[in-house]
N, C-alpha and C. Protein backbone atom coordinates (compact mmCIF):
# COMPACT_ATOMS: atom_id res chain seq x y z
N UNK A 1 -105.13 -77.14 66.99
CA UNK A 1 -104.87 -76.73 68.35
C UNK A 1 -105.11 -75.24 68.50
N UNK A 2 -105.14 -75.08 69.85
CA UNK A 2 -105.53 -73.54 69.78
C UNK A 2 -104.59 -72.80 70.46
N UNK A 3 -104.27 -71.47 69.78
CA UNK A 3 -102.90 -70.59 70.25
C UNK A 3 -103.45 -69.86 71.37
N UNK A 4 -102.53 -70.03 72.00
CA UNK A 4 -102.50 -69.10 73.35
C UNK A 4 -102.02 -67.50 73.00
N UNK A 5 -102.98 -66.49 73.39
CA UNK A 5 -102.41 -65.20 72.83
C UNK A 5 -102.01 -64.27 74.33
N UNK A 6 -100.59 -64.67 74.38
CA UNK A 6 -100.34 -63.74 75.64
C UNK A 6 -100.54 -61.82 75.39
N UNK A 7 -101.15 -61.49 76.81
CA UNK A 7 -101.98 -60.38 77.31
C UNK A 7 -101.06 -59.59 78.42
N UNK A 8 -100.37 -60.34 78.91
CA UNK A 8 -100.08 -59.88 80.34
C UNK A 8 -98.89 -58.61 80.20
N UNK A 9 -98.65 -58.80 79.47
CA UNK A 9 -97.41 -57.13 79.45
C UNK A 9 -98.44 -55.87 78.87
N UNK A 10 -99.18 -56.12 77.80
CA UNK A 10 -100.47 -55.04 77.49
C UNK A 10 -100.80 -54.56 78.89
N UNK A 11 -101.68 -55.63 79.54
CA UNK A 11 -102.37 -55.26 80.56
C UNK A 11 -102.17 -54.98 81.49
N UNK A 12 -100.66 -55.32 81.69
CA UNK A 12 -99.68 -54.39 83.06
C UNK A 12 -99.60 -53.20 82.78
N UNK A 13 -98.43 -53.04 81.50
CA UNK A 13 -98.38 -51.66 80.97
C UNK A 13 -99.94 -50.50 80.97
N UNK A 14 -100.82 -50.97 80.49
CA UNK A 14 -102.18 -50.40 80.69
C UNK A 14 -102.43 -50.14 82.23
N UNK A 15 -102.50 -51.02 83.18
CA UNK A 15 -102.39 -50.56 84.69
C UNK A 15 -101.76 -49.96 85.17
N UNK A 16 -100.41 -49.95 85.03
CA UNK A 16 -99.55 -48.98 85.11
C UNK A 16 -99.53 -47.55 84.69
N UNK A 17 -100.37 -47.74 83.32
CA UNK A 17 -100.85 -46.06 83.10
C UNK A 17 -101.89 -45.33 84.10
N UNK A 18 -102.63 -46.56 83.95
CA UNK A 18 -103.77 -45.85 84.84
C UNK A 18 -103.35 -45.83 86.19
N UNK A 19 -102.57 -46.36 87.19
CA UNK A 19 -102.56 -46.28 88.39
C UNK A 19 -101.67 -45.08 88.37
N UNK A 20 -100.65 -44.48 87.37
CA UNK A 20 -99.85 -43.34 87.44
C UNK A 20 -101.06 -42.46 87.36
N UNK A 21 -102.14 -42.14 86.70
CA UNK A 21 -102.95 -41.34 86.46
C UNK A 21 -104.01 -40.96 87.85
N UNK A 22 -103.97 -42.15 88.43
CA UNK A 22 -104.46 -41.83 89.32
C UNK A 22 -103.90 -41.38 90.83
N UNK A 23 -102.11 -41.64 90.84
CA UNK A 23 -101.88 -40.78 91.40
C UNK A 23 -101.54 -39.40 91.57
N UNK A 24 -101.16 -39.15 89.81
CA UNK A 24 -101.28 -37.97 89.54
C UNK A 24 -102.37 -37.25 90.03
N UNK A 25 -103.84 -37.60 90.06
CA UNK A 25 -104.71 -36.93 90.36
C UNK A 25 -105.04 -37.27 91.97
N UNK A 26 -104.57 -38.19 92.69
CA UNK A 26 -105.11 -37.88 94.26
C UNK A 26 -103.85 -36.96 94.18
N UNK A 27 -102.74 -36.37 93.88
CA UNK A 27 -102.01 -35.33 94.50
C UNK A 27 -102.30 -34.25 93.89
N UNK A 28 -103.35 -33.81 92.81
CA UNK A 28 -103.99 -32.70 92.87
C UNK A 28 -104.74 -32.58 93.86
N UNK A 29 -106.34 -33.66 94.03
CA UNK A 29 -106.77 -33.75 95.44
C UNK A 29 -106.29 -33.28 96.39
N UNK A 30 -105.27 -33.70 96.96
CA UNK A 30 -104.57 -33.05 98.36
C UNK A 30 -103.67 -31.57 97.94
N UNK A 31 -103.33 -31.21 97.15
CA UNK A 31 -102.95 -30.30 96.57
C UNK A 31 -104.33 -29.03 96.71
N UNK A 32 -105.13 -29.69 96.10
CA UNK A 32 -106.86 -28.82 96.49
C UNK A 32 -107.25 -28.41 97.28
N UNK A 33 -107.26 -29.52 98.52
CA UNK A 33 -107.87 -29.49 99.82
C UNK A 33 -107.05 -28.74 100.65
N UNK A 34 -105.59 -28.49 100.36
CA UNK A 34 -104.63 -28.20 101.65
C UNK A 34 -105.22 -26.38 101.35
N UNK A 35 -105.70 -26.28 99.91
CA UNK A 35 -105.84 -24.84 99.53
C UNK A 35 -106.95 -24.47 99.71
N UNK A 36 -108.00 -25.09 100.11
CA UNK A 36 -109.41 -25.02 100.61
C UNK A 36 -109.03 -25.04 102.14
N UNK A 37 -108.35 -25.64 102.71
CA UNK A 37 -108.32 -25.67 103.66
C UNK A 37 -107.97 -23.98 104.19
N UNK A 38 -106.62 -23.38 103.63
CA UNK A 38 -106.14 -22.30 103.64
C UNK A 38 -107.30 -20.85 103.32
N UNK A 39 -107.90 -21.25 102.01
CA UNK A 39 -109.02 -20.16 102.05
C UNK A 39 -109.80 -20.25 103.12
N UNK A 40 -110.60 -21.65 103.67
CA UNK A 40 -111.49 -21.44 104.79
C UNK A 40 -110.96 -20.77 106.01
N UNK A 41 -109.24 -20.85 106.04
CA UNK A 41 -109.12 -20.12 107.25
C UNK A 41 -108.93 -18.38 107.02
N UNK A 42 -108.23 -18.49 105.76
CA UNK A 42 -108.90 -17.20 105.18
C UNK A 42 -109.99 -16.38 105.50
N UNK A 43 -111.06 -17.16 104.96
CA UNK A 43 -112.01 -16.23 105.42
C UNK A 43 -112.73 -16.45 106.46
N UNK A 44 -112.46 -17.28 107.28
CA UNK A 44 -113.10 -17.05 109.35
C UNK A 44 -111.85 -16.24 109.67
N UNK A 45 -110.61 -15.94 109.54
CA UNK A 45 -109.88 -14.54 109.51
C UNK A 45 -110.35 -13.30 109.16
N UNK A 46 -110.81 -13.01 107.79
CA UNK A 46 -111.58 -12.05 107.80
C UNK A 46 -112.60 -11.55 108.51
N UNK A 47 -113.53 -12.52 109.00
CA UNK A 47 -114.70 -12.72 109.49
C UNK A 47 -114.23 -12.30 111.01
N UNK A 48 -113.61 -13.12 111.59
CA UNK A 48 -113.25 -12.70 113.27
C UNK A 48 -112.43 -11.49 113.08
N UNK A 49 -111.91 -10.53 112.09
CA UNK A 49 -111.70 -9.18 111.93
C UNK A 49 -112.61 -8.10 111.93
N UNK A 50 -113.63 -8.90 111.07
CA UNK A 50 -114.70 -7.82 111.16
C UNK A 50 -115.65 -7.69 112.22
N UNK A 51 -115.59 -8.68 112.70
CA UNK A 51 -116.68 -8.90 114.03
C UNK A 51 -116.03 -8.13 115.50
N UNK A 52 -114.34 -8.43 115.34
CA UNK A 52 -113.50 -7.81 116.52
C UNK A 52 -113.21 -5.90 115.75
N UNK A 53 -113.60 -5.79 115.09
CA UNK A 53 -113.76 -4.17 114.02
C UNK A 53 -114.31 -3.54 115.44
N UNK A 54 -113.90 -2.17 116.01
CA UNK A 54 -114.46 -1.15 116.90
C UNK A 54 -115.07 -0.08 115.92
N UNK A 55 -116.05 0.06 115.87
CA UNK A 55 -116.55 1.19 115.20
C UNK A 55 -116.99 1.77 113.66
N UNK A 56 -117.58 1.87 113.22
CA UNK A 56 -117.43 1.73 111.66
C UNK A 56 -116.47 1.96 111.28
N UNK A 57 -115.19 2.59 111.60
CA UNK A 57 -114.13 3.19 110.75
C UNK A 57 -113.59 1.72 110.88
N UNK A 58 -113.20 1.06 112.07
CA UNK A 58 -112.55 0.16 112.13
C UNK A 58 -112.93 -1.04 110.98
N UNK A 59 -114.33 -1.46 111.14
CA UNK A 59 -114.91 -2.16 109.91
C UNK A 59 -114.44 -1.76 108.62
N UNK A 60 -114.65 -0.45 108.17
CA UNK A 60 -114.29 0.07 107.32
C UNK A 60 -112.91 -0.10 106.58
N UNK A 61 -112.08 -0.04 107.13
CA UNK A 61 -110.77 -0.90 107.46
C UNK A 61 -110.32 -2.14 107.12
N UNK A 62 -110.85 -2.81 107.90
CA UNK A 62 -110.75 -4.32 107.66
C UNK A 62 -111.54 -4.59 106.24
N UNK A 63 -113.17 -3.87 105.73
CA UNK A 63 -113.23 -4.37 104.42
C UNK A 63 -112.11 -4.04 103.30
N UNK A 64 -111.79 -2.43 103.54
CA UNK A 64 -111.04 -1.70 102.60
C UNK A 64 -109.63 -2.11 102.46
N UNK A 65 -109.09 -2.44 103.46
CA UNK A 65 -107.67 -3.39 103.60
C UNK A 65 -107.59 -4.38 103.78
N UNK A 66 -108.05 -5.22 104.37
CA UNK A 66 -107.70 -6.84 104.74
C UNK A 66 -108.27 -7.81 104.15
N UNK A 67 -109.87 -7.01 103.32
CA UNK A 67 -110.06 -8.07 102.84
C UNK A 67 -109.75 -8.30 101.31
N UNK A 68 -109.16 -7.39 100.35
CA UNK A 68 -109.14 -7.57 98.92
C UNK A 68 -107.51 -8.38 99.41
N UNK A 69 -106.93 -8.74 100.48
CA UNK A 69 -105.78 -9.50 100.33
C UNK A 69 -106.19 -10.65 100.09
N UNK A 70 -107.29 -11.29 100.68
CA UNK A 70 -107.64 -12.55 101.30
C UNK A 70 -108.47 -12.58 99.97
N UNK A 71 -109.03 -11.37 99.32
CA UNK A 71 -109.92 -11.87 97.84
C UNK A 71 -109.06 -12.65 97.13
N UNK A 72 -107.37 -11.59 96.84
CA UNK A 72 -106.91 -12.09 95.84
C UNK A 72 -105.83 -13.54 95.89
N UNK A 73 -105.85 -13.68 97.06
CA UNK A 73 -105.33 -15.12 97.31
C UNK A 73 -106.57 -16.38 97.09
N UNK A 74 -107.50 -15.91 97.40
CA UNK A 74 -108.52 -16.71 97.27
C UNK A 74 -109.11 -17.18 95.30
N UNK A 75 -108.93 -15.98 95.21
CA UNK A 75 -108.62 -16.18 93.40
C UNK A 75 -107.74 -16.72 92.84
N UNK A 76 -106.22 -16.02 93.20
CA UNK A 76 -105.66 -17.27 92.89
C UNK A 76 -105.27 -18.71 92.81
N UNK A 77 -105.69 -19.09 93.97
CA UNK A 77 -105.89 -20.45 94.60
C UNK A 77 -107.24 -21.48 93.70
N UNK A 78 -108.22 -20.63 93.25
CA UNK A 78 -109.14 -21.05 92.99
C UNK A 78 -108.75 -20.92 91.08
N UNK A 79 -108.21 -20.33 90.81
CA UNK A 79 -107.62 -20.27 89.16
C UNK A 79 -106.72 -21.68 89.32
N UNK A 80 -106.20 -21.78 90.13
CA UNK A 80 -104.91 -23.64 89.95
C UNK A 80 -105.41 -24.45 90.19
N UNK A 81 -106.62 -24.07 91.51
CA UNK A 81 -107.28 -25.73 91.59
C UNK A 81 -108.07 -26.01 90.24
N UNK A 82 -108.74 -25.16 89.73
CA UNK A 82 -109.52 -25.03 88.21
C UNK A 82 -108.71 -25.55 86.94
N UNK A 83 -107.49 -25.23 87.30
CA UNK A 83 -106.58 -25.35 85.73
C UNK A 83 -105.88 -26.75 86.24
N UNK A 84 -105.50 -27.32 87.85
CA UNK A 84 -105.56 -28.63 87.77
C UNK A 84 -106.49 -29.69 87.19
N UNK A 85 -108.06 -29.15 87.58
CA UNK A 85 -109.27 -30.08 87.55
C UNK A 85 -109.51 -30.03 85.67
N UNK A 86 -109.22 -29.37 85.25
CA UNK A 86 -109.30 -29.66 83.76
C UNK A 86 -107.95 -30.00 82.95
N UNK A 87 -106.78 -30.10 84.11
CA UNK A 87 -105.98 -31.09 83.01
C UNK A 87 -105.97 -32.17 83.52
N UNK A 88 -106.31 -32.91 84.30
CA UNK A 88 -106.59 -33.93 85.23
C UNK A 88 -106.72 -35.30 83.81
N UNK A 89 -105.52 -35.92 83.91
CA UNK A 89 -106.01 -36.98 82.79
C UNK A 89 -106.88 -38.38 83.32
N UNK A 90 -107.26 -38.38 84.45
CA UNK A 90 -108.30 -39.04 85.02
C UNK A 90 -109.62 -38.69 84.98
N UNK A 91 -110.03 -39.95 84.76
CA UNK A 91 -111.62 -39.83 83.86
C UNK A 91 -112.54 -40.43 84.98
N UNK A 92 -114.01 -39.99 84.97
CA UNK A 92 -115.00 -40.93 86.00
C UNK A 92 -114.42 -42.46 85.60
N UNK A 93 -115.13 -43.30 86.59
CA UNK A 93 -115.34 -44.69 85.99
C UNK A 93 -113.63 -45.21 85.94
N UNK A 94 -112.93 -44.67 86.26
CA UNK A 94 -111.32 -45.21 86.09
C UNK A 94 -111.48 -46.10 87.72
């Protein structure tokens, strides 16, 4: 006769990893995007500063002050989404 080799707790437990993994990683996703979202307004802020700028000094201004704020938020933002996307234990093909 032939033995039946039960599977079904493996293969839950195994789904269960992977579906945790994958929500781990859509809430980096949205975690990403809300911060992309934030830089893009970032910098059309900068941008409608420099364009509303009176005069070179005023330009001058807005590069020399307003914008190394918006650099260094933009760096930082872009260092976490980076150090999310490489610990990300989700793989293509999942």
């Amino acid at each position: 006769m032939a033995t039946v080799i039960p599977f079904e707790e493996r293969a839950v437990a195994h789904l269960r990893e992977r579906l945790g993994a994958v929500e781990e990683a859509n809430e980096d996703l949205i975690a990403f995007a809300r911060g992309h979202s934030g830089a893009v307004a970032s910098i059309h802020s900068a941008v409608l500063a420099a364009i509303e700028a009176e005069g070179i000094d005023g330009l001058l201004h807005v590069v020399t002050q307003e914008w190394p704020l918006a650099g260094d938020w933009l760096r930082r933002r872009g260092r976490d989404a980076h150090r999310r996307a490489r610990s990300s234990p989700v793989r293509p093909g999942l």
